[in-house]
Protein backbone atom coordinates (compact mmCIF):
# COMPACT_ATOMS: atom_id res chain seq x y z
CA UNK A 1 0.00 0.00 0.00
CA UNK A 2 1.65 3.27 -1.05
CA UNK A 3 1.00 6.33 1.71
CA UNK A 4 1.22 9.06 -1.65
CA UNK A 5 -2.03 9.44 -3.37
CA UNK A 6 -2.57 10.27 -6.80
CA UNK A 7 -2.65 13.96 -6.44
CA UNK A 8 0.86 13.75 -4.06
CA UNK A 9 2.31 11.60 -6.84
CA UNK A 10 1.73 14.46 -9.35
CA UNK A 11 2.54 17.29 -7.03
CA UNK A 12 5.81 15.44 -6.62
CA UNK A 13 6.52 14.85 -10.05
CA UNK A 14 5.74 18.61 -11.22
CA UNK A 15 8.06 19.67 -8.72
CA UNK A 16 10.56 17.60 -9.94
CA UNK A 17 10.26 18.79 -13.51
CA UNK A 18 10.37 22.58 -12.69
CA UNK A 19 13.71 21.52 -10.56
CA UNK A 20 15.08 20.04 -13.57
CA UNK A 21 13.90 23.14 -15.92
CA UNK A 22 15.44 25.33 -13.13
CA UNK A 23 18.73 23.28 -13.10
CA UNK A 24 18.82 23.02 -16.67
CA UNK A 25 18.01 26.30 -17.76
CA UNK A 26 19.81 28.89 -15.48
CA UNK A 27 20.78 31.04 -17.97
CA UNK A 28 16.94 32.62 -18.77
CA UNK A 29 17.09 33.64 -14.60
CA UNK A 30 20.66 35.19 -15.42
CA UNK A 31 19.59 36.75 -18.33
CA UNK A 32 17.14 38.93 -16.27
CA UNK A 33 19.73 39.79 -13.90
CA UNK A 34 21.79 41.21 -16.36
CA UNK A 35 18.80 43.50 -17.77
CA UNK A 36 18.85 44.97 -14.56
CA UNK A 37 21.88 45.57 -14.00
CA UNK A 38 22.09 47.48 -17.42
CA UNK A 39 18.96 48.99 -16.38
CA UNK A 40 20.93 50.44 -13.18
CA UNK A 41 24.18 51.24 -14.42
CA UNK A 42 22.46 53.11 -17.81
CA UNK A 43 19.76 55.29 -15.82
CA UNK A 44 21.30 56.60 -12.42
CA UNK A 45 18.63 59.61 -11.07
CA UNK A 46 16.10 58.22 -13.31
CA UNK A 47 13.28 56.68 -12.54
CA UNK A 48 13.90 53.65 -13.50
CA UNK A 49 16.85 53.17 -11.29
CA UNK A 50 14.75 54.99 -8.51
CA UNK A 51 12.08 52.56 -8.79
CA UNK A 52 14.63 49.12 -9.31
CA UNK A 53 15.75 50.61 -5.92
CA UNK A 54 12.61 50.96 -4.48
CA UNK A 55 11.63 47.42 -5.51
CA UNK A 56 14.82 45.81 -3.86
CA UNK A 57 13.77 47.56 -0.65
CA UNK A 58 10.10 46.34 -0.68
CA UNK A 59 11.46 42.62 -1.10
CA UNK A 60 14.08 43.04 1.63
CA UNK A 61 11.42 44.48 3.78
CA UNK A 62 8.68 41.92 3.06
CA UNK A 63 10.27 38.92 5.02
CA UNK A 64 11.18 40.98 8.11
CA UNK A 65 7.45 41.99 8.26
CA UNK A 66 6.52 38.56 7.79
CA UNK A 67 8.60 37.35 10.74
CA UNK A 68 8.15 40.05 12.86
CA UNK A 69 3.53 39.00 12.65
CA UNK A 70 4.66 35.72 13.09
CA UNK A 71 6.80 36.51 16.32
CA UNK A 72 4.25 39.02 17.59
CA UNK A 73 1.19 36.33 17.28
CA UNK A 74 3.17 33.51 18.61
CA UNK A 75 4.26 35.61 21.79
CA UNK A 76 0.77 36.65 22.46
CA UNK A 77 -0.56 33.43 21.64
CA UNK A 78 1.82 31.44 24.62
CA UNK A 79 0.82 34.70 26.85
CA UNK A 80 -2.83 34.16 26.51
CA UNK A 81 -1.97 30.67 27.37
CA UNK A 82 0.30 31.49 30.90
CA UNK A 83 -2.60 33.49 31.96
């Protein structure tokens, strides 16, 4: 008796294949990192550079926010439990 169902199996196997495309296909995630680092270096003051800036700061921010509801929830969670 096999503990994966049918929908696991398939889950399992499309995660495999996009693995594979990822491993052998790097160079289309390269090639985007190259656009914006022309992007950067072409336009400095623009507003293209301004907002590439902007947008590393929003995904550098995101996870800290993330962790910081998690943290917040969890402590008030085991305090509402000790009381």
């Amino acid at each position: 008796m096999s503990l994966c169902t049918p929908i696991m199996d398939k889950r399992i196997f499309l995660f495999v294949l996009l693995l594979a495309f990822a491993y052998l296909f790097p160079q289309s995630a390269e090639a985007q990192c190259a656009m914006c680092k022309a992007v950067a270096e072409t336009s400095t003051g623009s507003k293209g550079a301004t907002g590439l800036n902007n947008g590393i700061l929003y995904l550098m921010f995101m996870p800290y926010l993330l962790m910081g509801i998690v943290a917040v929830t969890w402590y008030f969670y085991k305090k509402k439990g000790q009381a």
